[in-house]
Protein backbone atom coordinates (compact mmCIF):
# COMPACT_ATOMS: atom_id res chain seq x y z
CA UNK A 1 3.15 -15.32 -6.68
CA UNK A 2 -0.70 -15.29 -6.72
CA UNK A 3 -2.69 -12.74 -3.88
CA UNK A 4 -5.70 -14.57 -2.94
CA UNK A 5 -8.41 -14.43 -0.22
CA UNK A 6 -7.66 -16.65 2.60
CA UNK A 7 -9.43 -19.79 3.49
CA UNK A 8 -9.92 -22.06 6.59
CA UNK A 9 -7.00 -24.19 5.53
CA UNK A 10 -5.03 -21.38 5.73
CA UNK A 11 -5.14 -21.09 9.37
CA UNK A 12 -1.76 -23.12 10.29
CA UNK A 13 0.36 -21.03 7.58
CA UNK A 14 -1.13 -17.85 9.19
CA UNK A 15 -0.38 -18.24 12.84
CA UNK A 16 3.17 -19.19 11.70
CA UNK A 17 3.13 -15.85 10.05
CA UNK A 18 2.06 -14.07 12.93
CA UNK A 19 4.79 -15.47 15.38
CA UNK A 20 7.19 -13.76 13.22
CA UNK A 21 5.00 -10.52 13.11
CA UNK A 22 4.66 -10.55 17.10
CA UNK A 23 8.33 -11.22 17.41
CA UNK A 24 9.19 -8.63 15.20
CA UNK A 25 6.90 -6.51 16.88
CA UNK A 26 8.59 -7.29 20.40
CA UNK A 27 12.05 -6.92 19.07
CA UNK A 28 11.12 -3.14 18.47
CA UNK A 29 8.94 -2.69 21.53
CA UNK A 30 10.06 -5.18 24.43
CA UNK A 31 8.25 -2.76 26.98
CA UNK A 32 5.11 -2.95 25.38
CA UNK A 33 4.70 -6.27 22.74
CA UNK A 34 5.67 -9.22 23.35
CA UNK A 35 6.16 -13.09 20.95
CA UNK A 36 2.28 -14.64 21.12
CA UNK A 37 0.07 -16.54 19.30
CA UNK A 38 -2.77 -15.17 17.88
CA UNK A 39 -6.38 -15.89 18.40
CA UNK A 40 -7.53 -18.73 16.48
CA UNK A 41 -11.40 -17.55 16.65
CA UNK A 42 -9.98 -14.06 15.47
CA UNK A 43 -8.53 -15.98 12.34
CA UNK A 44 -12.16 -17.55 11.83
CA UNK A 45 -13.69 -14.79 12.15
CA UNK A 46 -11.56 -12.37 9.94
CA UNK A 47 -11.69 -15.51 7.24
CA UNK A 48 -15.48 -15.32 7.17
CA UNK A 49 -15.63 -11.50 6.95
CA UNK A 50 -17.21 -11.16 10.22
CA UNK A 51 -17.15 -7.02 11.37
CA UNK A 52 -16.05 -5.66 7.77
CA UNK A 53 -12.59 -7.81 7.90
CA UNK A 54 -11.17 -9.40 4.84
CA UNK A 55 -7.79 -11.02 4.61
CA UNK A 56 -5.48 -11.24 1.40
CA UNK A 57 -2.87 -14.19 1.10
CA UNK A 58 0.43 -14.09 -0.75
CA UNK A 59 1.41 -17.47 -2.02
CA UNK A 60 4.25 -18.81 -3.99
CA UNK A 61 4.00 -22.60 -4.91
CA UNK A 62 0.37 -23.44 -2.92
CA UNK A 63 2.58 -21.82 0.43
CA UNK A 64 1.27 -18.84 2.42
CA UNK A 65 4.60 -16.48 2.33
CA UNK A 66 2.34 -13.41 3.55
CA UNK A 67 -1.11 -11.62 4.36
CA UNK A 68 -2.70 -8.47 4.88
CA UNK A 69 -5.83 -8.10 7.15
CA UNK A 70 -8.12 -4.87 6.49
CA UNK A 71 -11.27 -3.50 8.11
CA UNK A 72 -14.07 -1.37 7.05
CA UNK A 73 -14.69 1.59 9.37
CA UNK A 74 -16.36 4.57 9.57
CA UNK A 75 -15.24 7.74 11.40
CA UNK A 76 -15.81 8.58 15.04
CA UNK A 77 -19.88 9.83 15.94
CA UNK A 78 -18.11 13.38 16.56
CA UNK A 79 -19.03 16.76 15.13
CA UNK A 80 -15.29 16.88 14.87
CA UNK A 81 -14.68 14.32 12.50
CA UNK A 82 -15.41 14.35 8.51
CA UNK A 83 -17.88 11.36 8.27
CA UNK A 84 -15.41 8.56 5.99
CA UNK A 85 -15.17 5.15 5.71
CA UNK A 86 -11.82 3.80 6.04
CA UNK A 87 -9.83 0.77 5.10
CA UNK A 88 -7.75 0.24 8.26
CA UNK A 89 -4.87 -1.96 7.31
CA UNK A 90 -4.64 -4.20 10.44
CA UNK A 91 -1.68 -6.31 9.75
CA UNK A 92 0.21 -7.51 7.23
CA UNK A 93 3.17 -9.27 7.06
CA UNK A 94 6.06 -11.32 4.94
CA UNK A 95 8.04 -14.33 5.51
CA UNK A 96 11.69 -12.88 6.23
CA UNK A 97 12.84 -15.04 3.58
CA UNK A 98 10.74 -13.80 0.90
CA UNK A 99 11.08 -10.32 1.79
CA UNK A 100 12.21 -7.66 -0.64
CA UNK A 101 10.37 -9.30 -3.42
CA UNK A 102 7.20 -6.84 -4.26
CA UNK A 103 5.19 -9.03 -1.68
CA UNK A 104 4.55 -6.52 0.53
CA UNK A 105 3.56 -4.24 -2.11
CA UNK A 106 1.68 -6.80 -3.87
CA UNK A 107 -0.61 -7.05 -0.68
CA UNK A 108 -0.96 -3.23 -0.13
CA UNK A 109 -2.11 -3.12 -3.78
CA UNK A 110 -4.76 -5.55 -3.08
CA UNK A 111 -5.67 -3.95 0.21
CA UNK A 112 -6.35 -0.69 -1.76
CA UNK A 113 -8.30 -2.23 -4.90
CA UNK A 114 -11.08 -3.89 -1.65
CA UNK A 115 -10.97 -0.10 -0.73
CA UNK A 116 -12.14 0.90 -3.41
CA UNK A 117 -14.52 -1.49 -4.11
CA UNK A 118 -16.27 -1.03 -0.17
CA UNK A 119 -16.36 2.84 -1.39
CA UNK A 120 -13.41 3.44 1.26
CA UNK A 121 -11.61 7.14 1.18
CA UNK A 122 -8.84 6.14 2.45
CA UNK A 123 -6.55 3.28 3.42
CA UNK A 124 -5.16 4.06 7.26
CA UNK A 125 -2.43 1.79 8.90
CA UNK A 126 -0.46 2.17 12.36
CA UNK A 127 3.51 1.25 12.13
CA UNK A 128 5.86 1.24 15.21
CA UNK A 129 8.00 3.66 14.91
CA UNK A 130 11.14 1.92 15.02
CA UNK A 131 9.84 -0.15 12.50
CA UNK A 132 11.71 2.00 9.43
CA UNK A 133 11.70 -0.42 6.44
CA UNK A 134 8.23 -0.79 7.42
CA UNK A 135 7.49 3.28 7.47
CA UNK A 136 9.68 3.10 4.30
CA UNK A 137 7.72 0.39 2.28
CA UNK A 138 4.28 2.56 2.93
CA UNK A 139 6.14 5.88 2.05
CA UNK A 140 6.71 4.27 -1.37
CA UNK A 141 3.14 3.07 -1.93
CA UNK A 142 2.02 6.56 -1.36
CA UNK A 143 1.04 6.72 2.44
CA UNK A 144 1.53 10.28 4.87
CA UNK A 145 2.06 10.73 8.57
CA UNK A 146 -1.34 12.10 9.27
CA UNK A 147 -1.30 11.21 13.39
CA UNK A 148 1.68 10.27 15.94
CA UNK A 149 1.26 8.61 18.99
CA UNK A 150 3.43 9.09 21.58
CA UNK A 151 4.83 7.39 24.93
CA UNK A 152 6.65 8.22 28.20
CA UNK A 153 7.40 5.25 30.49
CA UNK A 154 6.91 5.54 34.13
């Protein structure tokens, strides 16, 4: 398994990756996610680094078997807020069949070595909370509940 930067040519192999990722994503939250596609122009644009994205591919045998997407940001203009930059670790996702291989991990490493390297403080991610191996897999690699979101539905 090699972690690489993604390219145009990667598109295809991503979008597949994504249906799985917004299925999974609906499975745990029908009332709020549901299966999609994603934007092709978002792709592009996260592939040519456009607004402080980069995106990391996982590949066994010249095949695409997972990615991470991160994004430079800074804090919030408030007097409230410590002024950081932060790696904000959009997505990321493994094929189901490759799962429970150090891909995952693999990506997160990479995700925090481009922190480091855009001067980042931390590295910040979102999980659904019925998502548990998820929560699980970023427990391990050294990530705390800093913020919880909550819902009531009407």
């Amino acid at each position: 398994m090699q972690i690489r930067d993604a390219i145009g040519s990667d598109i295809s192999e991503i979008e597949s990756l994504y249906k799985v990722l917004f299925e999974n994503m609906a499975d745990y939250e029908p009332y709020y996610m549901q299966p999609a596609k994603q934007d092709t122009l978002f792709l592009e644009n996260v592939i040519a680094g456009k607004d402080n994205f980069s995106m990391f591919i996982a590949e066994i045998d010249q095949k695409a078997v997972g990615f991470v997407i991160v994004q430079l940001q800074v804090s919030p203009p408030y007097n409230c807020f410590v002024p950081l930059k932060v790696a904000y670790l959009m997505d990321i996702v493994v094929d189901k069949r490759q799962r429970g291989r150090g891909i995952g991990k693999a990506l997160i490493d990479r995700a925090k070595v481009w922190a480091k390297d855009k001067g980042a403080d931390y590295v910040e991610l979102s999980v659904l909370g019925k998502n548990k191996s998820a929560a699980d897999l970023y427990r391990r690699e050294g990530f705390s509940v800093y913020n919880v979101s909550m819902r009531y539905k009407v």
